[in-house]
PDB file of N, CA and C in Angstrom:
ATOM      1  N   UNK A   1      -7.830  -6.390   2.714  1.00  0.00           N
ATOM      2  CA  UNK A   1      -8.017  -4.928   2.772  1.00  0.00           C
ATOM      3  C   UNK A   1      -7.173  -4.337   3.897  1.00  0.00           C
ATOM      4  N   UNK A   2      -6.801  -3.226   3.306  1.00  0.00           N
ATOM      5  CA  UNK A   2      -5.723  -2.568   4.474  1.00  0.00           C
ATOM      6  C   UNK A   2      -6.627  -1.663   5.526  1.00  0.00           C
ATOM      7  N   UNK A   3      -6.556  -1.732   6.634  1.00  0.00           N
ATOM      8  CA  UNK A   3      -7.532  -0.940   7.530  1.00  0.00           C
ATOM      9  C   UNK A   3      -6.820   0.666   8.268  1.00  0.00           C
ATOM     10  N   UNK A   4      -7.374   1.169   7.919  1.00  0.00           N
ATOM     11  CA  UNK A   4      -6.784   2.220   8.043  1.00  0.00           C
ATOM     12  C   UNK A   4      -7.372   2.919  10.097  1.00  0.00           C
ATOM     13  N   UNK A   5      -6.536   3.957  10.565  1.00  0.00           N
ATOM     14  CA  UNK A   5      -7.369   4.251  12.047  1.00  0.00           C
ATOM     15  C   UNK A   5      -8.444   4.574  11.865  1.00  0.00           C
ATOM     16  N   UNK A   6      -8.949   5.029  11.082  1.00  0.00           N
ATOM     17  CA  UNK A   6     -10.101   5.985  10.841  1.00  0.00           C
ATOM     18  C   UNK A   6     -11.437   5.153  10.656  1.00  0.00           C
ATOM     19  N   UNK A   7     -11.191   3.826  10.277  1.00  0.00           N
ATOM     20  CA  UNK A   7     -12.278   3.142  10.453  1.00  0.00           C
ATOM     21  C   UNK A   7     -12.630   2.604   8.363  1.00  0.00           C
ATOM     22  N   UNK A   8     -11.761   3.317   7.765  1.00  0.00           N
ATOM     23  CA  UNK A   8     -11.910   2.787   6.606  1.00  0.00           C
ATOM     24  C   UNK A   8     -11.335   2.212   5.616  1.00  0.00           C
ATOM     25  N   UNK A   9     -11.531   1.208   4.314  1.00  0.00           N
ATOM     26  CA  UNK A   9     -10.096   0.265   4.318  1.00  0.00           C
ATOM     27  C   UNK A   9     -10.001   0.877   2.867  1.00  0.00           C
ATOM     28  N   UNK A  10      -8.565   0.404   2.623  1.00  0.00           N
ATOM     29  CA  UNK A  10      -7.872   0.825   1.257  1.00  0.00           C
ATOM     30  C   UNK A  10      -7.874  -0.351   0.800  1.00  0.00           C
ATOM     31  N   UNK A  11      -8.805   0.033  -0.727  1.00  0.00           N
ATOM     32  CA  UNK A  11      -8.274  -1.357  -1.373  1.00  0.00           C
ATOM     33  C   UNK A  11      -8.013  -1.825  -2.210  1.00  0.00           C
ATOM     34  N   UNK A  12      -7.049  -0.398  -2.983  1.00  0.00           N
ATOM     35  CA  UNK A  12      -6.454  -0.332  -4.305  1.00  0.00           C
ATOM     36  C   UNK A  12      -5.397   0.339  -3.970  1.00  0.00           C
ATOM     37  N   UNK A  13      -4.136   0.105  -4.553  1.00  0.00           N
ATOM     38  CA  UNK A  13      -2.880   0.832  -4.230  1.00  0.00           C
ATOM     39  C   UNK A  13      -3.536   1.858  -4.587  1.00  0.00           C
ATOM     40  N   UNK A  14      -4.206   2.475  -5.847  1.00  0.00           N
ATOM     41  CA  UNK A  14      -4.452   3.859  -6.030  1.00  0.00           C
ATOM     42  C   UNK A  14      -5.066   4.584  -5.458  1.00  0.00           C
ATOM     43  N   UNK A  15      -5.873   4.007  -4.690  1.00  0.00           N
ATOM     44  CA  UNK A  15      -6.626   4.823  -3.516  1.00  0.00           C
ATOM     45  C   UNK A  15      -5.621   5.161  -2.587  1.00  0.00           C
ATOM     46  N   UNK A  16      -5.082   4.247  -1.975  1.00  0.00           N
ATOM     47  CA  UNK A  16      -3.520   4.601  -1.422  1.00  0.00           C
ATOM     48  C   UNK A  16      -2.969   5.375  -1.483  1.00  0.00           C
ATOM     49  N   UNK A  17      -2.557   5.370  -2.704  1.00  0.00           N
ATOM     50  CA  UNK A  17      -1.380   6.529  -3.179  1.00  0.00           C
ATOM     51  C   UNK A  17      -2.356   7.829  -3.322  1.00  0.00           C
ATOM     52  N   UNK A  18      -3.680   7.715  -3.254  1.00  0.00           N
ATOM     53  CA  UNK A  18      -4.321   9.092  -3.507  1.00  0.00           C
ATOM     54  C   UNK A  18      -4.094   9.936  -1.862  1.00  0.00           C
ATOM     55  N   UNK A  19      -4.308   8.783  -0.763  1.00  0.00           N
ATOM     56  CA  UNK A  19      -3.957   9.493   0.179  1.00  0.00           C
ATOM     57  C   UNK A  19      -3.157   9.936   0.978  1.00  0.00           C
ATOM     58  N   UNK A  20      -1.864   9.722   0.111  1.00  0.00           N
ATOM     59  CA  UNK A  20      -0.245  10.376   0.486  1.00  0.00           C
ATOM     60  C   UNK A  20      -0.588  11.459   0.674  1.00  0.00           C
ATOM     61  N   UNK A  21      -1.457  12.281   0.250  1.00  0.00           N
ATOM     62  CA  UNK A  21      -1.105  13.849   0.200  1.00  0.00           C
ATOM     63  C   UNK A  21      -2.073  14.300   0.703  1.00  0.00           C
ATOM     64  N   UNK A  22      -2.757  13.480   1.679  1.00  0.00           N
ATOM     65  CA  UNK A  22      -3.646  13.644   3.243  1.00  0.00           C
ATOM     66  C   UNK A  22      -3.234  12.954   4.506  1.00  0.00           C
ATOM     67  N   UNK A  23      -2.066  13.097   4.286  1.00  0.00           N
ATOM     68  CA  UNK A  23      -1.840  12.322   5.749  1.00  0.00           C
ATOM     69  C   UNK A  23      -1.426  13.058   6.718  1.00  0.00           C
ATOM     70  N   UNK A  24      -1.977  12.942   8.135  1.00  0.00           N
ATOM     71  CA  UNK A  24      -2.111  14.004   9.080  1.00  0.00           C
ATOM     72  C   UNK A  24      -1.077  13.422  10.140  1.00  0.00           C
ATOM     73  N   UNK A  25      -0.319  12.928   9.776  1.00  0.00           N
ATOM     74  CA  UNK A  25       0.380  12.409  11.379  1.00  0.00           C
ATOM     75  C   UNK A  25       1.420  11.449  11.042  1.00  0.00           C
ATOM     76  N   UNK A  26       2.512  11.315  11.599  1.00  0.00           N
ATOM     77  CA  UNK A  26       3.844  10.743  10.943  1.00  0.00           C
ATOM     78  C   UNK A  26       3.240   8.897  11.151  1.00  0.00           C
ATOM     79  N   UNK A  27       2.525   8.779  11.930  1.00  0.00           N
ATOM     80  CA  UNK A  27       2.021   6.670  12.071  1.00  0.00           C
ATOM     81  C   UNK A  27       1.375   6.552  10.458  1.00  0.00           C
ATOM     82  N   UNK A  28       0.364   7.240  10.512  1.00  0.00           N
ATOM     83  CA  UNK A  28      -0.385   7.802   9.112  1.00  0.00           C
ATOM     84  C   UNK A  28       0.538   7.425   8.163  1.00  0.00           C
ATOM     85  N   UNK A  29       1.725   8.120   7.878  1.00  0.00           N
ATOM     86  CA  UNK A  29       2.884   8.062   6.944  1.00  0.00           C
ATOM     87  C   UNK A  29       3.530   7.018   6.782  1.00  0.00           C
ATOM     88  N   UNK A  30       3.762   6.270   7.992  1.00  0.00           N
ATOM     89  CA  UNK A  30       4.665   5.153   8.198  1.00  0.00           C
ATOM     90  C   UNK A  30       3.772   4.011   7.527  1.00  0.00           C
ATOM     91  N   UNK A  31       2.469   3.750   7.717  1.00  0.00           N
ATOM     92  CA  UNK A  31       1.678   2.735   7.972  1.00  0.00           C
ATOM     93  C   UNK A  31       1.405   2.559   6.385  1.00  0.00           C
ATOM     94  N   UNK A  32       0.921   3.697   5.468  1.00  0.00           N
ATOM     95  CA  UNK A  32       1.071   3.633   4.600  1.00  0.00           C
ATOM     96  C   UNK A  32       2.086   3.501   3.537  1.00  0.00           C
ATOM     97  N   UNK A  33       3.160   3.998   3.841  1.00  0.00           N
ATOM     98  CA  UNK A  33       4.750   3.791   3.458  1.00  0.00           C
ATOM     99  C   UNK A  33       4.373   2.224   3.392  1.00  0.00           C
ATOM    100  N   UNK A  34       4.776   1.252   4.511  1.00  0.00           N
ATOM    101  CA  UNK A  34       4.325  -0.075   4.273  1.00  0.00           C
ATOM    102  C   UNK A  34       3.616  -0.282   3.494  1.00  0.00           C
ATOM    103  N   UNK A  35       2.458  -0.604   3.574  1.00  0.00           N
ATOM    104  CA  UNK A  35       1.435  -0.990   2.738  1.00  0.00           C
ATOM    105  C   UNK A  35       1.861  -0.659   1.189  1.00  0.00           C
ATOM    106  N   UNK A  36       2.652   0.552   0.718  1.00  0.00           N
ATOM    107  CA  UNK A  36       3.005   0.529  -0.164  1.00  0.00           C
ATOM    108  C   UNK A  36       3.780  -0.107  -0.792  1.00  0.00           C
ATOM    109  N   UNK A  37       5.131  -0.655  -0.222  1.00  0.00           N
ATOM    110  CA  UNK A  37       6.242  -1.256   0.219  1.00  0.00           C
ATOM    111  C   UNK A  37       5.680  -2.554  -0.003  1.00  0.00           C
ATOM    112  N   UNK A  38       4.485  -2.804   0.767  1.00  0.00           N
ATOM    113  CA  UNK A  38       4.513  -4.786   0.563  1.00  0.00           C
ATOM    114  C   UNK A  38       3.462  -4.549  -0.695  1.00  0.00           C
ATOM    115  N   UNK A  39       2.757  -3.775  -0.861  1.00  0.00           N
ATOM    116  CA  UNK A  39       2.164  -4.293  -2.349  1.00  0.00           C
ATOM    117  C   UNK A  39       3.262  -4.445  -3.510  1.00  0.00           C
ATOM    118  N   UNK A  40       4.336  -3.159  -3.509  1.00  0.00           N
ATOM    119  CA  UNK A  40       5.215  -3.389  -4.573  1.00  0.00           C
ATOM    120  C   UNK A  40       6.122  -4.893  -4.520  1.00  0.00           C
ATOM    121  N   UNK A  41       6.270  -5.331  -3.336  1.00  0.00           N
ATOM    122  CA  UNK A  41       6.878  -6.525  -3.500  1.00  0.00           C
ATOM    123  C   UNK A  41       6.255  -8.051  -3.610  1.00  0.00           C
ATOM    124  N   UNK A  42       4.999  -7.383  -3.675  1.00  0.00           N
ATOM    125  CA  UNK A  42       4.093  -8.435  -4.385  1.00  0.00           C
ATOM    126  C   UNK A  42       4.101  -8.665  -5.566  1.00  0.00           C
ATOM    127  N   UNK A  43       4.097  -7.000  -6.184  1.00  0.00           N
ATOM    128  CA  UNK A  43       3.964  -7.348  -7.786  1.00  0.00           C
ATOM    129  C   UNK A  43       4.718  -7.688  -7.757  1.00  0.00           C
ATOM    130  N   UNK A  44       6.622  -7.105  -7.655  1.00  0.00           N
ATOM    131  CA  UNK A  44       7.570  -7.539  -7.672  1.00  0.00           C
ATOM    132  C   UNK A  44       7.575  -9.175  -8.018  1.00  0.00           C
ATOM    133  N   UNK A  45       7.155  -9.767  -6.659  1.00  0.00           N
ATOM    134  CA  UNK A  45       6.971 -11.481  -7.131  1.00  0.00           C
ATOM    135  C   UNK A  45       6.654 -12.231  -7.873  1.00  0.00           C
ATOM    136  N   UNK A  46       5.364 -11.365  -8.595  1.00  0.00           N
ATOM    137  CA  UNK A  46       4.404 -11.963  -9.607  1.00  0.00           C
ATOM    138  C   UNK A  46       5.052 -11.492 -10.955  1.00  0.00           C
ATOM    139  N   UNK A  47       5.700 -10.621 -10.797  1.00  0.00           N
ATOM    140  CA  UNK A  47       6.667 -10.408 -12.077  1.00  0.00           C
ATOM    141  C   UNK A  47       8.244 -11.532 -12.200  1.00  0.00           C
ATOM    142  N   UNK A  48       8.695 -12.025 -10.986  1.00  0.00           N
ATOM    143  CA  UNK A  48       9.660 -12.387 -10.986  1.00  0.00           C
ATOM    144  C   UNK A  48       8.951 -14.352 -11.376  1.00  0.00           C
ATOM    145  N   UNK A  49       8.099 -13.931 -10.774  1.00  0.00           N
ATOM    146  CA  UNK A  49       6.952 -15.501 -11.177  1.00  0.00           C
ATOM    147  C   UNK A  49       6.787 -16.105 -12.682  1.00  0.00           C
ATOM    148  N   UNK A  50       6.361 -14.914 -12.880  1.00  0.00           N
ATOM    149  CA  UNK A  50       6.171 -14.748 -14.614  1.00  0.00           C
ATOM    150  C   UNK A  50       7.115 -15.328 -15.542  1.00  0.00           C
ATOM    151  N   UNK A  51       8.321 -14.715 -15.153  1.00  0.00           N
ATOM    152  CA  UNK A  51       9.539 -15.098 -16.265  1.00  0.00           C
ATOM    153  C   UNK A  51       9.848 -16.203 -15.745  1.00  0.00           C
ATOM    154  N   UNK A  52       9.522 -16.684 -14.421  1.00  0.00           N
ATOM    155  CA  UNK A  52      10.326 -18.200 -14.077  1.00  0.00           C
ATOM    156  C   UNK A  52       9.586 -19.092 -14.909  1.00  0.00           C
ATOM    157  N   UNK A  53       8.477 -18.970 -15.310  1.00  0.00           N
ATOM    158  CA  UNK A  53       7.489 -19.880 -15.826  1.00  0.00           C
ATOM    159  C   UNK A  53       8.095 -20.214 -17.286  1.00  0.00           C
TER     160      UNK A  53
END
């Protein structure tokens, strides 16, 4: 689970992405930017996994 400052965790990209368009402060932005960033290159993997199989 991703922990957010506020004391509460994200733990679906879509919850995530719901709170792009509440973010109060450029760390806020950044922190989530990441988190977005390494989930996509997760799937990314598990897709690149897939076809190796």
């Amino acid at each position: 689970m991703h922990q957010t400052p506020d004391g509460t965790g994200m733990q679906t990209l879509d919850h995530c992405s719901s709170q792009l368009n509440a973010v109060n402060s450029p760390w806020d932005q950044q922190q989530r930017n990441i988190y977005i960033v390494h989930a996509h290159d997760l799937f990314v993997s598990n897709v690149h996994y897939s076809y190796a199989v």
